[in-house]
N, C-alpha and C. Protein backbone atom coordinates (compact mmCIF):
# COMPACT_ATOMS: atom_id res chain seq x y z
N UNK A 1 -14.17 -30.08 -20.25
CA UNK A 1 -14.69 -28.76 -19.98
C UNK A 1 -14.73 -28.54 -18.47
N UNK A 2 -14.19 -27.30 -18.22
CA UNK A 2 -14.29 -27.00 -16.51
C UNK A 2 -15.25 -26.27 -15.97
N UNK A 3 -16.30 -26.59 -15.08
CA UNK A 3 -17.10 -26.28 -14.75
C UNK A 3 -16.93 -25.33 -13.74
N UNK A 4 -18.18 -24.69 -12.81
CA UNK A 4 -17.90 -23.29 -12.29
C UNK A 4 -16.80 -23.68 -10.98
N UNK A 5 -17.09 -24.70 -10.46
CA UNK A 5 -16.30 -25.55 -9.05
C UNK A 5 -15.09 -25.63 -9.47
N UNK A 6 -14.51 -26.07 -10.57
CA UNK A 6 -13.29 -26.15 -10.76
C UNK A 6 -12.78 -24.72 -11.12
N UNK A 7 -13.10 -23.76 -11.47
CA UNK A 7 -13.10 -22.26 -12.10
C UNK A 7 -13.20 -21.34 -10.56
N UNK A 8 -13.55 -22.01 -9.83
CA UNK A 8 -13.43 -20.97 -8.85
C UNK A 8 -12.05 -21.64 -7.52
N UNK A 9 -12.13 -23.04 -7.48
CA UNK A 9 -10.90 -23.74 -7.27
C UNK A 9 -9.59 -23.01 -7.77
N UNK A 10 -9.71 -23.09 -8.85
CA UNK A 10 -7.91 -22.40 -9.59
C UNK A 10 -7.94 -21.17 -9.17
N UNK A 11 -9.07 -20.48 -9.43
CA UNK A 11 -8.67 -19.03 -8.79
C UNK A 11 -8.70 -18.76 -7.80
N UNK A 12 -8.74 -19.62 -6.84
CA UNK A 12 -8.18 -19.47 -5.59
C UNK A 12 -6.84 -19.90 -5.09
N UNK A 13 -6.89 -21.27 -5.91
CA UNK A 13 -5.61 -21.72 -5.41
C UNK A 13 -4.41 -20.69 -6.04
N UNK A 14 -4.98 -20.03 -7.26
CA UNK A 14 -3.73 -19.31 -7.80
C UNK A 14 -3.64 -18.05 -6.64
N UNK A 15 -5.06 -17.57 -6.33
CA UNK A 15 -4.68 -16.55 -5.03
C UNK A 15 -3.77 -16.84 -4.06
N UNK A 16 -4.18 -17.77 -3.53
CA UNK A 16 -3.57 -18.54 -2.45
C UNK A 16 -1.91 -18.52 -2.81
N UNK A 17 -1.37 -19.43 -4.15
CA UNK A 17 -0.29 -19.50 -4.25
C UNK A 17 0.64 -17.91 -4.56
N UNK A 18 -0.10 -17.35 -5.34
CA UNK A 18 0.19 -15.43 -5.55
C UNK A 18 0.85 -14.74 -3.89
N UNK A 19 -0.14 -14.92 -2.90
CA UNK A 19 0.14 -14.51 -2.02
C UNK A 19 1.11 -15.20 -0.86
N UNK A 20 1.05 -16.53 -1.16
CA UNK A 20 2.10 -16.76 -0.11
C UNK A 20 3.70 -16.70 -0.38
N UNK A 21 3.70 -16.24 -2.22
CA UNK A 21 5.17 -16.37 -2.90
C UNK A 21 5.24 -14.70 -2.43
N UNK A 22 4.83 -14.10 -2.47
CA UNK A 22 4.55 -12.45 -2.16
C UNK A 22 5.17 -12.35 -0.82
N UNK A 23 4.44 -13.27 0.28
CA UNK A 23 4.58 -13.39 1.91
C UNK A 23 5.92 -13.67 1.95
N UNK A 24 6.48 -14.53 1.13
CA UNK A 24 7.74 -15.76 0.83
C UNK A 24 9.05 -14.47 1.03
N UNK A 25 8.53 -13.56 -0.14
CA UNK A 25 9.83 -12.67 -0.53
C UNK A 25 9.19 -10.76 0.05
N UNK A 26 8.77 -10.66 0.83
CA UNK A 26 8.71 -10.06 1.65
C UNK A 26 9.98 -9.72 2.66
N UNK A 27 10.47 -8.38 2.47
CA UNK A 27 11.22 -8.17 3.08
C UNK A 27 11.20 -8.39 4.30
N UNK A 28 12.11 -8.65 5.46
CA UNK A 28 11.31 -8.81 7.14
C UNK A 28 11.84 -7.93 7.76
N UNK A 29 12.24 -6.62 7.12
CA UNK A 29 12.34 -5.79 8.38
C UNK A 29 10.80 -4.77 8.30
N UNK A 30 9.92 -5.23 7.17
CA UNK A 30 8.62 -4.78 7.33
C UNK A 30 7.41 -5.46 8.71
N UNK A 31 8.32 -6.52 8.79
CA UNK A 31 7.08 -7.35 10.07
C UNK A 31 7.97 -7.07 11.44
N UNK A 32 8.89 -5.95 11.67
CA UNK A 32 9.02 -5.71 12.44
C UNK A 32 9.06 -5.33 13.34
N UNK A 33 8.98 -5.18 14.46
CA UNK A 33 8.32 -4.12 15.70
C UNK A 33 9.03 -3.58 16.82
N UNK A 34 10.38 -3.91 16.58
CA UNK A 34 10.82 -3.35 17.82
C UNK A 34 11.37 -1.71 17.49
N UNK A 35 12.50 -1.31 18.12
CA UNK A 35 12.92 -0.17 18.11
C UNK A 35 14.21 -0.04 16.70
N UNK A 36 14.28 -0.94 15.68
CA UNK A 36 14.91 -1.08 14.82
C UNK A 36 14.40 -0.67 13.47
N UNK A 37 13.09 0.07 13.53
CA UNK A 37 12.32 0.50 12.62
C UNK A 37 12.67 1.55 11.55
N UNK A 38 13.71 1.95 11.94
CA UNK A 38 14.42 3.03 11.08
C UNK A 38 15.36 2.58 9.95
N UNK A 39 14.89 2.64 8.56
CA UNK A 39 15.75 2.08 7.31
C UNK A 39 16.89 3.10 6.86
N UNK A 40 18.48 3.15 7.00
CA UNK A 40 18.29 3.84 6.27
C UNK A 40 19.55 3.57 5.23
N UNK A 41 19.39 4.33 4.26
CA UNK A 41 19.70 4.04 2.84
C UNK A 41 21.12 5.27 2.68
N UNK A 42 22.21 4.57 2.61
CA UNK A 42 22.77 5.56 2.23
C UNK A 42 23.83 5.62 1.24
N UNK A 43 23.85 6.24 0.25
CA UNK A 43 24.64 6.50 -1.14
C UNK A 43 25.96 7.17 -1.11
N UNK A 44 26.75 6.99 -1.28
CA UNK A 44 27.92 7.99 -1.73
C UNK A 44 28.33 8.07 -3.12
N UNK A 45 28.57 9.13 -3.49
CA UNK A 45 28.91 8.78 -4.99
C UNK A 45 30.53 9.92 -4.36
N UNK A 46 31.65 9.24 -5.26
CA UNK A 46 32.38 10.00 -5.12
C UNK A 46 33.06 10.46 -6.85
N UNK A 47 32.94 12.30 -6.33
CA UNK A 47 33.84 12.39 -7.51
C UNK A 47 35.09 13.10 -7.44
N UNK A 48 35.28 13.35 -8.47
CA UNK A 48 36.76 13.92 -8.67
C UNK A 48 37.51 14.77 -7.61
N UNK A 49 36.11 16.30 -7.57
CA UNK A 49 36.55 17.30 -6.75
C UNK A 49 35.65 17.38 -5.35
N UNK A 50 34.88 16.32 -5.14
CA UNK A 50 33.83 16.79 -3.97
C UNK A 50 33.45 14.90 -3.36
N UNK A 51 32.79 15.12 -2.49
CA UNK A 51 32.36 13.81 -2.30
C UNK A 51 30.72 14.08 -1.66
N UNK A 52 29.86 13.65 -1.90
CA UNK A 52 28.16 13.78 -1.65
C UNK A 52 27.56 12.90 -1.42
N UNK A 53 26.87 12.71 -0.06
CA UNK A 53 26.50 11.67 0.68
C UNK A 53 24.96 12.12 1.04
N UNK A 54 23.85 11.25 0.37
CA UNK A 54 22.64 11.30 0.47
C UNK A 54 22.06 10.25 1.95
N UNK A 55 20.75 10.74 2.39
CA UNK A 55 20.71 9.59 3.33
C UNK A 55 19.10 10.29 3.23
N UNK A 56 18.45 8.94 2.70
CA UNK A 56 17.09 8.17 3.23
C UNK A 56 16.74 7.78 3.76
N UNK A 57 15.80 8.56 4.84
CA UNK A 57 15.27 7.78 6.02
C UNK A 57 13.56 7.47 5.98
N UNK A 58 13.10 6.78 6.54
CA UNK A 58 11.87 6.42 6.55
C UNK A 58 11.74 6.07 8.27
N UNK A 59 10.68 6.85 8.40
CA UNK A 59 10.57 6.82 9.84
C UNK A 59 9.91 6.03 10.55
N UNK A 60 9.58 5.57 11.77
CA UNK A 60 8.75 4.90 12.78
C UNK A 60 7.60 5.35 12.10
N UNK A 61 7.26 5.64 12.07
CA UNK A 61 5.39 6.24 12.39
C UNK A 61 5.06 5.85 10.58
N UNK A 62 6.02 5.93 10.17
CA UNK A 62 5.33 5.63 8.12
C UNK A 62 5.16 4.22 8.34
N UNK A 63 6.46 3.31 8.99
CA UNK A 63 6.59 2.05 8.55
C UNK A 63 5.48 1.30 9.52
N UNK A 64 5.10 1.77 10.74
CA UNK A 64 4.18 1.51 11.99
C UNK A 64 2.98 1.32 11.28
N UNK A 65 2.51 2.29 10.30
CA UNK A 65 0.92 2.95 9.60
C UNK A 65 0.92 1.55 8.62
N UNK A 66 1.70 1.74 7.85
CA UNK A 66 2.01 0.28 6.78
C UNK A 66 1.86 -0.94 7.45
N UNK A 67 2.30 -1.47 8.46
CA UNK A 67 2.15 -2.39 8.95
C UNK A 67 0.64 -2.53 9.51
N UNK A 68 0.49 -1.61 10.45
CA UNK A 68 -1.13 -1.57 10.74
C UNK A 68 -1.81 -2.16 9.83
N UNK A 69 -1.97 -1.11 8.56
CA UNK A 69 -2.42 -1.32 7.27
C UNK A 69 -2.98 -2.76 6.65
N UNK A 70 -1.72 -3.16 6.85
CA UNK A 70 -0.84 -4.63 6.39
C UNK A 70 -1.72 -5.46 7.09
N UNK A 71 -1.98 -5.23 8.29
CA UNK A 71 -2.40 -6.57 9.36
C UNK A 71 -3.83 -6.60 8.99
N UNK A 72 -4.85 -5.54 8.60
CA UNK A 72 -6.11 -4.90 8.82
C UNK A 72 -6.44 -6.03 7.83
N UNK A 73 -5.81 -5.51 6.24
CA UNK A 73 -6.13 -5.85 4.94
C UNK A 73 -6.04 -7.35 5.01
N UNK A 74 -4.88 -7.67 5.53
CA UNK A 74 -4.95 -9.37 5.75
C UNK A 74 -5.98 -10.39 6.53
N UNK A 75 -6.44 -9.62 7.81
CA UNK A 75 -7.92 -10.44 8.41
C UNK A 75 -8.62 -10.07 7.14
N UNK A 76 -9.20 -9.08 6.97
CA UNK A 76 -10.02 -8.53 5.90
C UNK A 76 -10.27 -9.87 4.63
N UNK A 77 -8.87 -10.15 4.38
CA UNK A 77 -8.56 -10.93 3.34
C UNK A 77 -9.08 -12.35 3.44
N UNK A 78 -8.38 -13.00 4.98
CA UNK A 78 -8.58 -13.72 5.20
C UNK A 78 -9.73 -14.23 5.30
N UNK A 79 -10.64 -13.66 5.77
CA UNK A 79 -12.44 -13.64 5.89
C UNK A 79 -12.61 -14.09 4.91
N UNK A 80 -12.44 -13.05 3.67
CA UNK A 80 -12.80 -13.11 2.32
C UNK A 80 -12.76 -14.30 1.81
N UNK A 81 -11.51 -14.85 2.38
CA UNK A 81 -11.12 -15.98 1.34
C UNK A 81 -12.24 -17.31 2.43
N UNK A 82 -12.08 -17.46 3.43
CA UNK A 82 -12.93 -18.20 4.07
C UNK A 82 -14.50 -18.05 3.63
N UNK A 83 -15.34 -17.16 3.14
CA UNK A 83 -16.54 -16.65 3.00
C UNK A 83 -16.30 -17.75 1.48
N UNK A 84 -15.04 -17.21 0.52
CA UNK A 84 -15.65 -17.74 -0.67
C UNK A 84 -15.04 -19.32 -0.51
N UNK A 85 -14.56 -20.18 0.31
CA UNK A 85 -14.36 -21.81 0.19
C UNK A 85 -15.82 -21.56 0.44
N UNK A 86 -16.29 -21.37 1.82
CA UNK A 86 -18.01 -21.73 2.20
C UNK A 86 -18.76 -22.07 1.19
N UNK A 87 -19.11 -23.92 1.48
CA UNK A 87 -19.68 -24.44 0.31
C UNK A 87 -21.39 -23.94 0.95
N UNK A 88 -21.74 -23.25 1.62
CA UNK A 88 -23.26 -22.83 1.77
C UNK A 88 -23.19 -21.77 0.97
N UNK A 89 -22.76 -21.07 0.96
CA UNK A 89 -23.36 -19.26 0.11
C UNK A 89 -23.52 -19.77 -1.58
N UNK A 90 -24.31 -18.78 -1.93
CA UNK A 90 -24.81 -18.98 -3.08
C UNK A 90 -23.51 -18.50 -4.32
N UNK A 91 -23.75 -18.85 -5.40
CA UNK A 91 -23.03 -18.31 -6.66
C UNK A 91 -23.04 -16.72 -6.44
N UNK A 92 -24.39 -15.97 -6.34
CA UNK A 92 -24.16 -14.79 -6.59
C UNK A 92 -23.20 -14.39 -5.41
N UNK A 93 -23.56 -14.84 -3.87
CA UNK A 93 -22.76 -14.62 -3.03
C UNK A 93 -21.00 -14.44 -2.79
N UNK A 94 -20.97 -15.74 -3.67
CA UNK A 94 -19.66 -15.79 -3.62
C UNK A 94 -18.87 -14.91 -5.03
N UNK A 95 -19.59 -14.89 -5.54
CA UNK A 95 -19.13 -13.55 -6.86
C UNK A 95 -18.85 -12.25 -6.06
N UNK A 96 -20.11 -11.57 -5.33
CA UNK A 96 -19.81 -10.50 -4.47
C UNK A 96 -18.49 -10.85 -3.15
N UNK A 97 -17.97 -11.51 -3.05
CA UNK A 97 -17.07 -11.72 -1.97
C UNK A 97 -15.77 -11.62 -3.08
N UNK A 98 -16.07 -12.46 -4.41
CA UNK A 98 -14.47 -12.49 -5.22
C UNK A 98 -14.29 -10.76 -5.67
N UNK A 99 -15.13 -10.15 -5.63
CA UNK A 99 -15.35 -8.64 -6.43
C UNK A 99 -14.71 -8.11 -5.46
N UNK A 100 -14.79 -7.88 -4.16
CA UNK A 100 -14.50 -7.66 -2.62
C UNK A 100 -13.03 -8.11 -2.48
N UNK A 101 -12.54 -8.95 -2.87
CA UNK A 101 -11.31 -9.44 -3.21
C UNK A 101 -10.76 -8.85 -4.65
N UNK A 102 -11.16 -8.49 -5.56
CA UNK A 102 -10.28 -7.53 -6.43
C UNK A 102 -10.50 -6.07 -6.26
N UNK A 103 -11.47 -5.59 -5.16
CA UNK A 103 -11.27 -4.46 -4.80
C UNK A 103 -10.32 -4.00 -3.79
N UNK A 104 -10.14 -5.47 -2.40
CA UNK A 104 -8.93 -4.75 -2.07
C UNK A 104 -7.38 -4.71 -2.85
N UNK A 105 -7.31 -5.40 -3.74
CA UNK A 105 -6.46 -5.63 -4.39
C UNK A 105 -6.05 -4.61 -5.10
N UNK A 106 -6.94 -3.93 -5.70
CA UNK A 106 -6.99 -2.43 -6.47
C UNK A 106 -6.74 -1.77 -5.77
N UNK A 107 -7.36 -1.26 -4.94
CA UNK A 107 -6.89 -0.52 -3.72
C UNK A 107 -5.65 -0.48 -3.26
N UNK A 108 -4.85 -1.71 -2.68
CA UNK A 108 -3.43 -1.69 -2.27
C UNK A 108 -2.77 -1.14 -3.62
N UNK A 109 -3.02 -1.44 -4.63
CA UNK A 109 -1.86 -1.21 -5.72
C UNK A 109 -2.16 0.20 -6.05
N UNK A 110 -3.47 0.75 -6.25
CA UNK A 110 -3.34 2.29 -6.27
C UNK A 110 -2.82 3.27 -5.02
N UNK A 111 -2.71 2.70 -4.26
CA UNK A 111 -1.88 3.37 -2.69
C UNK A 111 -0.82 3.32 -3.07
N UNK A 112 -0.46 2.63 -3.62
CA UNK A 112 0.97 1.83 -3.32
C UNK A 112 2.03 2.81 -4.81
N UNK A 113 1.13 3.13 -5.86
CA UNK A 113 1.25 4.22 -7.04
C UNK A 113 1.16 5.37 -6.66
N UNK A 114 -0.12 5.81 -5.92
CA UNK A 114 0.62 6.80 -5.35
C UNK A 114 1.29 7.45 -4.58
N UNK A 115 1.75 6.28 -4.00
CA UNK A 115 2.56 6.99 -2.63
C UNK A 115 4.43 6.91 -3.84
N UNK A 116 4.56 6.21 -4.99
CA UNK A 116 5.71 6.07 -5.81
C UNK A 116 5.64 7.42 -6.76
N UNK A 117 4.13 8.34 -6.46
CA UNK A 117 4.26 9.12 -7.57
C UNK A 117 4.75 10.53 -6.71
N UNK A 118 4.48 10.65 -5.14
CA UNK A 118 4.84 11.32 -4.09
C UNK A 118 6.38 11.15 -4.37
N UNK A 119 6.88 10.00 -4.37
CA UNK A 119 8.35 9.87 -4.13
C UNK A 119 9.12 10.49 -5.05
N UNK A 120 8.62 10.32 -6.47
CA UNK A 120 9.02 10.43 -7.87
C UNK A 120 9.01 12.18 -7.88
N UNK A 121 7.98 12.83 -7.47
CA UNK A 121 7.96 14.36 -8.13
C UNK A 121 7.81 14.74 -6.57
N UNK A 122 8.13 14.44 -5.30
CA UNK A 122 8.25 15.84 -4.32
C UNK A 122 9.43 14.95 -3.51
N UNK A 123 10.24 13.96 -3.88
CA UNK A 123 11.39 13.49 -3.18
C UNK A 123 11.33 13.51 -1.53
N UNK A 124 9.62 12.91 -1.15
CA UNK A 124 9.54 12.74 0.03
C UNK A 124 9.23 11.19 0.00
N UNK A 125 8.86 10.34 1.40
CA UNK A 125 8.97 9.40 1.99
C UNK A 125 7.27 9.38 2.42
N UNK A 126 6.22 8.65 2.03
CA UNK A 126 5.11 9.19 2.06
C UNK A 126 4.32 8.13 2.75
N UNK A 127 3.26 8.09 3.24
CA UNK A 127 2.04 7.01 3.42
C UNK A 127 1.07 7.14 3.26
N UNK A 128 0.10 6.75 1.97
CA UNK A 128 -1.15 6.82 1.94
C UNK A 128 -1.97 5.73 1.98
N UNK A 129 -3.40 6.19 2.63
CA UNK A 129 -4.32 5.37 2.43
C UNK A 129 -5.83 5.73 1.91
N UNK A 130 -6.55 4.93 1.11
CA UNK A 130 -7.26 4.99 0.43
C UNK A 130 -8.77 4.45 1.36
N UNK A 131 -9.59 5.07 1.23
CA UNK A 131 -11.04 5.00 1.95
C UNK A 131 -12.16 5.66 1.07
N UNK A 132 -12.50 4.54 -0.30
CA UNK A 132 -13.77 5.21 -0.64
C UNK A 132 -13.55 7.00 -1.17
N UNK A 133 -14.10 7.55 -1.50
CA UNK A 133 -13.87 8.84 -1.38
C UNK A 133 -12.77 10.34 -1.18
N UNK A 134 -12.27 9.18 -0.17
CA UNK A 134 -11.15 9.58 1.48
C UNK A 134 -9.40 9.13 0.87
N UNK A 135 -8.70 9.79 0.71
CA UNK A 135 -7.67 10.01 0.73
C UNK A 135 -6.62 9.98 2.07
N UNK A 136 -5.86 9.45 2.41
CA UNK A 136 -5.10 10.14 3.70
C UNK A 136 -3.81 10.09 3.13
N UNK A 137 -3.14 11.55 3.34
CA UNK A 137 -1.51 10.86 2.66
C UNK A 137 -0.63 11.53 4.25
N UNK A 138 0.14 10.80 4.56
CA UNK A 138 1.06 11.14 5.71
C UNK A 138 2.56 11.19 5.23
N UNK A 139 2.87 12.52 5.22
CA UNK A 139 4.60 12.88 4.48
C UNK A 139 5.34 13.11 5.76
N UNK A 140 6.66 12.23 5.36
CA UNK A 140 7.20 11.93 6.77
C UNK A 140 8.18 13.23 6.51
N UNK A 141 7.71 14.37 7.18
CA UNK A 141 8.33 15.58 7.22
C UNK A 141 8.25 16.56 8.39
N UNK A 142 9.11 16.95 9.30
CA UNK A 142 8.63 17.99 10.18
C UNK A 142 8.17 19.14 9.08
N UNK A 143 8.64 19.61 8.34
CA UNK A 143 8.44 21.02 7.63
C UNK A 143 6.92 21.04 7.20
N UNK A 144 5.65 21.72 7.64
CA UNK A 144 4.85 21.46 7.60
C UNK A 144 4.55 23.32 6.37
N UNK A 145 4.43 22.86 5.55
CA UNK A 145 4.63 23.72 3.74
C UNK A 145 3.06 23.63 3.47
N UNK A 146 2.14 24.57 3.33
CA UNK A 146 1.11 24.50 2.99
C UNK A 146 1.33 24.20 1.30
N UNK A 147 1.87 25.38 0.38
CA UNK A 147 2.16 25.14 -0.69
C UNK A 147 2.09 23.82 -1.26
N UNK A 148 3.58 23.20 -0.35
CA UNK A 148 3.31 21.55 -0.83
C UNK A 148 2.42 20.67 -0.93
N UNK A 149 1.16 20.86 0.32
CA UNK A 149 0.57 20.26 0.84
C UNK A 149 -0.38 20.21 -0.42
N UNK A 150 -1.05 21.72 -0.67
CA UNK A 150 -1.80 21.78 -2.06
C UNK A 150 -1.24 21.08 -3.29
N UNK A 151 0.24 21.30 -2.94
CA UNK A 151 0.75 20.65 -4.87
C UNK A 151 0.74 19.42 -4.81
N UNK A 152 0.88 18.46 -3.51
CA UNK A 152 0.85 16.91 -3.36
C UNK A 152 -0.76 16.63 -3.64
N UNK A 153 -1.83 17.66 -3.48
CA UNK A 153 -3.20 17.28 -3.21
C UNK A 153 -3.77 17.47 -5.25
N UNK A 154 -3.12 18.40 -5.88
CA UNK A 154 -3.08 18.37 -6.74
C UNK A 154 -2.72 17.42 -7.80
N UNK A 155 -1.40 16.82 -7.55
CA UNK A 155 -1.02 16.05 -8.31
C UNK A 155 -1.66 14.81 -8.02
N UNK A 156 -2.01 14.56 -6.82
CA UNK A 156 -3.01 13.00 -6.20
C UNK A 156 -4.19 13.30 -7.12
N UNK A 157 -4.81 14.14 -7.22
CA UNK A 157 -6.38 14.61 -7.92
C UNK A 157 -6.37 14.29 -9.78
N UNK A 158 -5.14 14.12 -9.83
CA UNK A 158 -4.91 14.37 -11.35
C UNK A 158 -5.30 12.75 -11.83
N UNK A 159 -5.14 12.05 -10.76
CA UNK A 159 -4.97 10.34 -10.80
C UNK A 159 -6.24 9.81 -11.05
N UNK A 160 -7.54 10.98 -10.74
CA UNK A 160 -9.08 10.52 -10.62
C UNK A 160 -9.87 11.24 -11.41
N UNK A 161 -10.68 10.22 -12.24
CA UNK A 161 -12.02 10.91 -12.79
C UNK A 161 -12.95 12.05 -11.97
N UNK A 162 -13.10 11.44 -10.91
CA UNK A 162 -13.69 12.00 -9.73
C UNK A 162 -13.36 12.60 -8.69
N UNK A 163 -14.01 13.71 -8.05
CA UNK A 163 -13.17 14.77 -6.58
C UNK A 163 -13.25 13.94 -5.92
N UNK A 164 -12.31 14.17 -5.44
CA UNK A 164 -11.35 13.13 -4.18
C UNK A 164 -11.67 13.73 -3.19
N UNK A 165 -11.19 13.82 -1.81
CA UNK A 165 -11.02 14.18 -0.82
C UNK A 165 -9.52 13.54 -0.05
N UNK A 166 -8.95 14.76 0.24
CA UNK A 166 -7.37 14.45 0.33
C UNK A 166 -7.02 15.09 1.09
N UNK A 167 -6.33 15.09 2.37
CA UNK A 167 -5.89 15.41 3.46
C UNK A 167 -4.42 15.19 3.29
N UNK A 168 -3.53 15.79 3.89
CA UNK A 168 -2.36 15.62 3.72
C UNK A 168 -1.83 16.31 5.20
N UNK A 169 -1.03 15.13 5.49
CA UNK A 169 -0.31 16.10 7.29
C UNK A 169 1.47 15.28 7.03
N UNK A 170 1.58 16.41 8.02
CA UNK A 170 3.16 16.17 8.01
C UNK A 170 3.96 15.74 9.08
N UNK A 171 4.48 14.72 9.08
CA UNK A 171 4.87 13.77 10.75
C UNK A 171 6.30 13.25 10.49
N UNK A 172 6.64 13.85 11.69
CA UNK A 172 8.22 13.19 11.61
C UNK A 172 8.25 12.08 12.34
């Protein structure tokens, strides 16, 4: 029978191992910083009578915010995970630190949905972040469309039991 020491052991070490296979296959032009920050993606499909060439860009300032992001959540993390080895803090203590650890976890993956549900129904290039309450979504667009702005704030709202608060700006 495994007791609470060994039960909180595995679920760390499985954290531990989760995230460094994650770190492992991590693309690396995301940890990047120089002036090479610009991805871009481009398709041709050719047909019969025409030829149509799409191009996806994702800009400095989306992939800059993500990274920020990226670095914040990881001290954040890191703490976390240091707070719960600490063989001084109590059981309840270290329960509130693992909870703290599946909240940022929730968090990244609901950002991370909706910034795929932005992509999916307004065929923009998006960055959001999540704060409690607080919404921020940044659409990498000069065209600054109030319309849109409401229909992106709409369709984000549809995702929650509860009124949100949702800001939406537009940055090239």
């Amino acid at each position: 029978m495994i007791n609470k020491q060994g039960i909180w052991f595995l679920t760390l070490t499985s954290l531990a191992l989760v995230l460094s296979v994650y770190y492992i296959t991590m693309p690396n032009e995301l940890l990047l910083t120089n002036n090479s920050n610009y991805h871009d993606t481009t398709k041709t499909s050719n047909n019969k009578d025409n030829e149509s060439t799409t191009t996806i860009k994702q800009s400095e300032l989306i992939t800059s915010m993500r990274v920020e992001l990226d670095n914040e959540r990881n001290l954040l993390l890191n703490e976390l995970q240091d707070k719960l080895s600490d063989n001084n803090l109590t059981v309840d203590e270290k329960n509130e630190v693992y909870e703290d650890l599946r909240y940022l976890s929730s968090i990244a993956s609901l950002e991370e949905t909706l910034e795929k549900k932005i992509k999916d129904e307004f065929k923009m290039n998006s960055f959001v972040k999540l704060d409690g309450d607080i919404i921020e979504v940044v659409i990498n667009s000069g065209n600054h469309d109030k319309t849109l702005a409401v229909n992106i704030m709409k369709s984000l709202q549809e995702e929650f039991d509860t009124k949100k608060y949702i800001s939406v700006s537009f940055k090239e």
